[in-house]
Protein backbone atom coordinates (compact mmCIF):
# COMPACT_ATOMS: atom_id res chain seq x y z
CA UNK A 1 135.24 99.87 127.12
CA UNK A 2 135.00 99.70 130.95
CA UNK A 3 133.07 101.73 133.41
CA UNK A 4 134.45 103.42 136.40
CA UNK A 5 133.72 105.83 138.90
CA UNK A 6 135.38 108.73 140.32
CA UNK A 7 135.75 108.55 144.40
CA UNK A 8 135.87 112.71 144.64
CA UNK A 9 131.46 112.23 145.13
CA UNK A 10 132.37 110.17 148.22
CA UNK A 11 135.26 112.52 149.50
CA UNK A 12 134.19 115.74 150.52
CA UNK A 13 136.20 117.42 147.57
CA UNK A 14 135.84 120.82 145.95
CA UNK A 15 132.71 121.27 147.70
CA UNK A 16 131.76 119.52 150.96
CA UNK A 17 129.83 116.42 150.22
CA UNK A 18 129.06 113.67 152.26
CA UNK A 19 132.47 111.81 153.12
CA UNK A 20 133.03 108.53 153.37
CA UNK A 21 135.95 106.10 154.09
CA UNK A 22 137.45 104.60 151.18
CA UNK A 23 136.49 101.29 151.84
CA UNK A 24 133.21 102.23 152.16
CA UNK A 25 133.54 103.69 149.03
CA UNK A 26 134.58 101.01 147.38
CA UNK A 27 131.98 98.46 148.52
CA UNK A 28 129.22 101.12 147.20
CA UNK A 29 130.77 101.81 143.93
CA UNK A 30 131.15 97.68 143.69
CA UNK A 31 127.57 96.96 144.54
CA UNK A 32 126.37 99.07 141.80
CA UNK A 33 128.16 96.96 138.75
CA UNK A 34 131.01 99.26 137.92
CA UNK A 35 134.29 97.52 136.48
CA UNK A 36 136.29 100.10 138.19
CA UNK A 37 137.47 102.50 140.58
CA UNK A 38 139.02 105.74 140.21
CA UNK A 39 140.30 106.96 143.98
CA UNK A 40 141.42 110.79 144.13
CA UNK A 41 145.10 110.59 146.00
CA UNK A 42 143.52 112.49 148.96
CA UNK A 43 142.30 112.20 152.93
CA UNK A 44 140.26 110.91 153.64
CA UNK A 45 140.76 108.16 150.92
CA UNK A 46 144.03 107.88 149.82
CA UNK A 47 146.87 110.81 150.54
CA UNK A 48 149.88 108.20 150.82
CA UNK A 49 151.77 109.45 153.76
CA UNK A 50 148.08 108.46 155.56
CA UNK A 51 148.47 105.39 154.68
CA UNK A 52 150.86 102.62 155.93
CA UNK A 53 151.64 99.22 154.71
CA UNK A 54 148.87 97.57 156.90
CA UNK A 55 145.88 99.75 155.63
CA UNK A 56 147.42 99.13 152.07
CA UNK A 57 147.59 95.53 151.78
CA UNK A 58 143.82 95.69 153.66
CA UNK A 59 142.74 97.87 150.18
CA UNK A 60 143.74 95.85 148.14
CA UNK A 61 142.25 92.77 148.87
CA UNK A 62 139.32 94.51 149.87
CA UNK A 63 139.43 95.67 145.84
CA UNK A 64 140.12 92.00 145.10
CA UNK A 65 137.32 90.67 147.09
CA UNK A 66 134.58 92.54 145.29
CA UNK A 67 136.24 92.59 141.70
CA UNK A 68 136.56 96.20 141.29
CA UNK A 69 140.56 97.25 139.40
CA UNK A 70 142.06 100.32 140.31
CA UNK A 71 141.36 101.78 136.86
CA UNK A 72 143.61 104.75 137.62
CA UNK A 73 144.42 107.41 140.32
CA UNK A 74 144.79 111.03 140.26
CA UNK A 75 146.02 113.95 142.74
CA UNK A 76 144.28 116.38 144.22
CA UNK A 77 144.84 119.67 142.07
CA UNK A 78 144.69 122.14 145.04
CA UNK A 79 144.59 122.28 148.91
CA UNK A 80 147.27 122.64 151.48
CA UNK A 81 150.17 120.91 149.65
CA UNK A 82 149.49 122.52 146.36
CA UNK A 83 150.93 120.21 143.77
CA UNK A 84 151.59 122.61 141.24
CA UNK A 85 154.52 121.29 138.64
CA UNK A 86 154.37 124.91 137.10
CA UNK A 87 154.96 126.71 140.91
CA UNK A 88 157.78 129.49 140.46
CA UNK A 89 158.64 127.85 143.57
CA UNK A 90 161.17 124.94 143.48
CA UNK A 91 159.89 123.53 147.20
CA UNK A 92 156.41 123.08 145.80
CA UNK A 93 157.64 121.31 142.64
CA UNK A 94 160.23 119.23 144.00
CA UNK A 95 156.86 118.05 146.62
CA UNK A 96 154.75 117.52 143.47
CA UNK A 97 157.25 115.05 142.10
CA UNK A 98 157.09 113.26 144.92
CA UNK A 99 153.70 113.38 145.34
CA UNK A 100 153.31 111.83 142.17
CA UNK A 101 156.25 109.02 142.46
CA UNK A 102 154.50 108.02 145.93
CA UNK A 103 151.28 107.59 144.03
CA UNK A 104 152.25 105.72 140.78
CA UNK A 105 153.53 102.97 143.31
CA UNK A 106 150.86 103.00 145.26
CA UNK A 107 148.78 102.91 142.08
CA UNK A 108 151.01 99.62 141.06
CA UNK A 109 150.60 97.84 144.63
CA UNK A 110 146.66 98.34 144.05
CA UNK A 111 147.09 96.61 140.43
CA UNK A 112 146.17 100.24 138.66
CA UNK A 113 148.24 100.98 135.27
CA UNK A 114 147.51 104.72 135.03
CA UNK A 115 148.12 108.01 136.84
CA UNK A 116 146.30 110.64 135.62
CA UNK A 117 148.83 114.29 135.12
CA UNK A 118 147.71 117.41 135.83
CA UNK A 119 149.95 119.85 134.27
CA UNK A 120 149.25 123.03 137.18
CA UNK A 121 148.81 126.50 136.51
CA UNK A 122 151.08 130.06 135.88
CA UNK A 123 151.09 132.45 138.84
CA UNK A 124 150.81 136.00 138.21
CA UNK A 125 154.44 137.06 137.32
CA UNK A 126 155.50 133.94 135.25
CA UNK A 127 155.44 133.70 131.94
CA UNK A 128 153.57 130.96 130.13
CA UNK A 129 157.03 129.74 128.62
CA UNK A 130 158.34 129.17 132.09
CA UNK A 131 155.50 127.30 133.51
CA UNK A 132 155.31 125.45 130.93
CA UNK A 133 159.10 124.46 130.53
CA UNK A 134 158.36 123.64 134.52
CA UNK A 135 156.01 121.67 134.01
CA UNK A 136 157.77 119.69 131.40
CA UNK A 137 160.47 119.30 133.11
CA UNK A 138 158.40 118.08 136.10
CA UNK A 139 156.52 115.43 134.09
CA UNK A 140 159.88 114.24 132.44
CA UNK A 141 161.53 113.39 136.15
CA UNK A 142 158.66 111.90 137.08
CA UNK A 143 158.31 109.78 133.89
CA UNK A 144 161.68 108.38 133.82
CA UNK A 145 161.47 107.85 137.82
CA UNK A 146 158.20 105.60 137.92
CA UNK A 147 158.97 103.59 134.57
CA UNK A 148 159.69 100.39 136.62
CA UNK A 149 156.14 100.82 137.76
CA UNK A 150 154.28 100.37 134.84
CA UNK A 151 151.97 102.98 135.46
CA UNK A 152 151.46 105.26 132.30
CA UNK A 153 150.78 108.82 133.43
CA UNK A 154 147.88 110.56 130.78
CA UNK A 155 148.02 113.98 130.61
CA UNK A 156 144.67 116.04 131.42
CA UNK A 157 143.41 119.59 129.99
CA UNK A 158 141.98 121.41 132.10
CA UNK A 159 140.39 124.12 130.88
CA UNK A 160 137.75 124.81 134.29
CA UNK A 161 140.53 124.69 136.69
CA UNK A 162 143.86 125.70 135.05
CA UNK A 163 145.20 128.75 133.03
CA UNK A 164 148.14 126.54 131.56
CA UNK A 165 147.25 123.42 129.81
CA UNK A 166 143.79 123.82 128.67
CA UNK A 167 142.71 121.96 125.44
CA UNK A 168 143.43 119.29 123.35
CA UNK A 169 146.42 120.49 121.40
CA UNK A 170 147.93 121.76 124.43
CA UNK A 171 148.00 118.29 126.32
CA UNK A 172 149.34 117.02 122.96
CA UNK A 173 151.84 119.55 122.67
CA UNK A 174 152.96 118.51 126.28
CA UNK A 175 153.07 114.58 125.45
CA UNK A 176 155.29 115.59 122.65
CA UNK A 177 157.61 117.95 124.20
CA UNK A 178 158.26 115.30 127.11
CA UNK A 179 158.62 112.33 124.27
CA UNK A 180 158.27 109.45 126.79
CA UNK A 181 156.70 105.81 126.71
CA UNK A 182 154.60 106.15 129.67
CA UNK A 183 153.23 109.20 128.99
CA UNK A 184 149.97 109.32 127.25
CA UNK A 185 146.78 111.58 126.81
CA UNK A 186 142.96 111.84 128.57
CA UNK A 187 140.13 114.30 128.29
CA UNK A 188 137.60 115.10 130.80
CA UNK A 189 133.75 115.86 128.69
CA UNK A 190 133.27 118.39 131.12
CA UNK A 191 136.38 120.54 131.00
CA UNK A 192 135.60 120.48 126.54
CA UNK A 193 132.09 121.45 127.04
CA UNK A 194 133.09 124.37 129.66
CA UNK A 195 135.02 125.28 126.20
CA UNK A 196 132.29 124.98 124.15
CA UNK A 197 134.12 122.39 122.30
CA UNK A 198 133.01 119.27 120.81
CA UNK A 199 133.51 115.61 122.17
CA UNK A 200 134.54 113.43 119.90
CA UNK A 201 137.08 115.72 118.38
CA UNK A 202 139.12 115.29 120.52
CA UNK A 203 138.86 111.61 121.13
CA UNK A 204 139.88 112.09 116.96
CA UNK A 205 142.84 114.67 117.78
CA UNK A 206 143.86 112.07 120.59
CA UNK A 207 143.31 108.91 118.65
CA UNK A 208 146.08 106.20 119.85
CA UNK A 209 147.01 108.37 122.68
CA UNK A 210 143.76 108.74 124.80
CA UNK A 211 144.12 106.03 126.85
CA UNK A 212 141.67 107.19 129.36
CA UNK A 213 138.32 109.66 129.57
CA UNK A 214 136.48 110.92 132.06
CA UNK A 215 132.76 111.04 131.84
CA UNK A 216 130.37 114.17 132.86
CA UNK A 217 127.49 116.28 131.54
CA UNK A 218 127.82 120.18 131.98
CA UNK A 219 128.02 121.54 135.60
CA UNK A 220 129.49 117.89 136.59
CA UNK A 221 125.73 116.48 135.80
CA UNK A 222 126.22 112.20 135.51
CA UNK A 223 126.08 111.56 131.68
CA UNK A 224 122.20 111.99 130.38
CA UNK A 225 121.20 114.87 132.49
CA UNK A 226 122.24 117.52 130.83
CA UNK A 227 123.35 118.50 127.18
CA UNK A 228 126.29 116.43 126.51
CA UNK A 229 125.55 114.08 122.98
CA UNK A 230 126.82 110.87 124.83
CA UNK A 231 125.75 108.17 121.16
CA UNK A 232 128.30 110.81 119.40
CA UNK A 233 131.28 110.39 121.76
CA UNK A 234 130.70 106.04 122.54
CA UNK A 235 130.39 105.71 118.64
CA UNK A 236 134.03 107.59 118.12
CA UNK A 237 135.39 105.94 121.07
CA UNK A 238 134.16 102.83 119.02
CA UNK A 239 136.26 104.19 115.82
CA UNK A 240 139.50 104.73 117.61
CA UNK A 241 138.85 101.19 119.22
CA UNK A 242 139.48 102.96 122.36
CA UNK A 243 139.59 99.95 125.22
CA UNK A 244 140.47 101.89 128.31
CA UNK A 245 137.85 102.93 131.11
CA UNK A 246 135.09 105.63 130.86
CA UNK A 247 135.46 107.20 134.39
CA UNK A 248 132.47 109.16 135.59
CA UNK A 249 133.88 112.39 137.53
CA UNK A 250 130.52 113.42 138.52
CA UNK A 251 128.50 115.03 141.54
CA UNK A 252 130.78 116.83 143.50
CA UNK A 253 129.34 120.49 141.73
CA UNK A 254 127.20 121.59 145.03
CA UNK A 255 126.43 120.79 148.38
CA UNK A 256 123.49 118.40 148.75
CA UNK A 257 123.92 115.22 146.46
CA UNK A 258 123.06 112.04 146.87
CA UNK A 259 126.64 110.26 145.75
CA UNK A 260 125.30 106.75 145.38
CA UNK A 261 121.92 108.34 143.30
CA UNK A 262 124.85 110.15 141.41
CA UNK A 263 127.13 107.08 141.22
CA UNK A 264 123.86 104.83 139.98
CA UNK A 265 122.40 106.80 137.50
CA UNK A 266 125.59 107.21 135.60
CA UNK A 267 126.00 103.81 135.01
CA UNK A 268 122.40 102.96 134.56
CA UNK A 269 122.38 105.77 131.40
CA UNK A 270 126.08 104.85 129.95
CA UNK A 271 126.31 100.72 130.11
CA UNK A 272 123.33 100.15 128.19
CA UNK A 273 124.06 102.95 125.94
CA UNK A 274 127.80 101.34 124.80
CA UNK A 275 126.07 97.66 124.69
CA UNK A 276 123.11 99.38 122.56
CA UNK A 277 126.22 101.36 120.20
CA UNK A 278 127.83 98.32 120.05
CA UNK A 279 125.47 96.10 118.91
CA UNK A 280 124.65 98.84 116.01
CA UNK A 281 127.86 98.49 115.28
CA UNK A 282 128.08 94.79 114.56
CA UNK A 283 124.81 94.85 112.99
CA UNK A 284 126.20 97.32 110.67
CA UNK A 285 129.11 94.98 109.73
CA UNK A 286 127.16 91.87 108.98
């Protein structure tokens, strides 16, 4: 299991935070001993029409020179350009497909094997059936269109932000109704707790599928701070031999944070808690 860290703490997303370039970003997130990066497909970091072939080459070597992997990418859920695969308005999903084709390559020329889906969310006046047969259909173009990437999109729930696909048998359901290779499953801790669900079942429910997580307490708290049981979830992920990247999506919640206190203190709680898990776990086998 690798550690990485969500770039929305460093953006200015949701709610304004201090912002940051993204190769500031990155030498930060580096210093502090993280494996990876996880950069939100967004200004001021990385919306791709913002960024031309120059300033992309420059990131990536930058990523190479302080060995931190892309460990995925993700859109940004909302904003001007809406990307919303379950819009009753063709435009907006024909502009979410390419959204997403222009950042699976962009996540394969920064060495990064996954693109995180989010499935969008019904409008008043459409039926669930429709947006979700939208959305399918959106993720299946997509899909077949980036599978000489490499990149394997996983399908989030989520269940703070969304109305459509909002728990763990939904984003299953969705996997299965699209039936393709490179698409996969995630959770986000957060978005099951706002459900007063439990962790680790769905890294069970998941199993082979979940090949990524991302990692936050209640009210986007870094992992420790609040009431999320953190030894539960490491020792399933242990079970399922999960071998992706924990990615802390953390500390963008209110104004006033301190990203790099936010960014530190995750990683100071969660690597020696997986070493500590670990070890139990060997000891246990001898």
């Amino acid at each position: 299991m690798k550690i990485s860290y969500n770039t929305w703490a460093y953006s200015s997303f949701f709610v304004w935070v201090p912002s940051y370039t993204l190769e500031e970003t990155i030498k930060r997130i580096a210093k502090m001993g993280y494996d990876g990066i996880e950069i939100g497909g967004a200004a001021p970091h990385a919306y791709p029409a913002y960024l031309g072939a120059e300033r992309r080459a420059e990131i990536k070597d930058l990523l190479d020179e302080h060995g931190l992997s892309l460990s995925s990418m993700l859109p940004a859920p909302s904003g001007g350009p809406g990307n919303n695969p379950a819009s009753p308005y063709i435009e907006e999903r024909r502009a979410t497909i390419e959204h997403y084709v222009e950042l699976a390559e962009l996540t394969a020329q920064w060495g990064g094997k996954t693109l995180i889906y989010l499935p969008g969310w019904m409008i008043f006046g459409t039926s669930r059936r429709q947006a979700w047969a939208w959305t399918r259909e959106c993720l299946t173009e997509i899909a077949d269109r980036i599978a000489h990437t490499g990149v394997t999109l996983v399908i989030e729930p989520t269940s703070h932000d969304t109305n459509l696909c909002e728990s763990a048998d939904d984003a299953i359901e969705l996997m299965e109704d699209v039936n393709r290779d490179n698409v996969k499953l995630m959770f986000d801790t957060f978005h099951v707790m706002y459900r007063r669900e439990v962790n680790t079942d769905y890294v069970y429910k998941m199993g082979e599928n979940l090949k990524h997580i991302h990692i936050s307490d209640n009210d986007r708290l870094p992992p420790g701070k609040g009431i999320g049981d953190w030894p539960a979830l490491v020792d399933a992920m242990l079970d399922i031999k999960f071998d992706g990247y924990l990615t802390m999506e953390t500390g963008f919640h209110q104004r006033g944070i301190e990203p790099d206190e936010d960014a530190r203190s995750g990683i100071d709680f969660l690597r020696p808690l997986v070493e500590e898990r670990k070890k139990l776990r060997l000891g246990a086998q001898v």
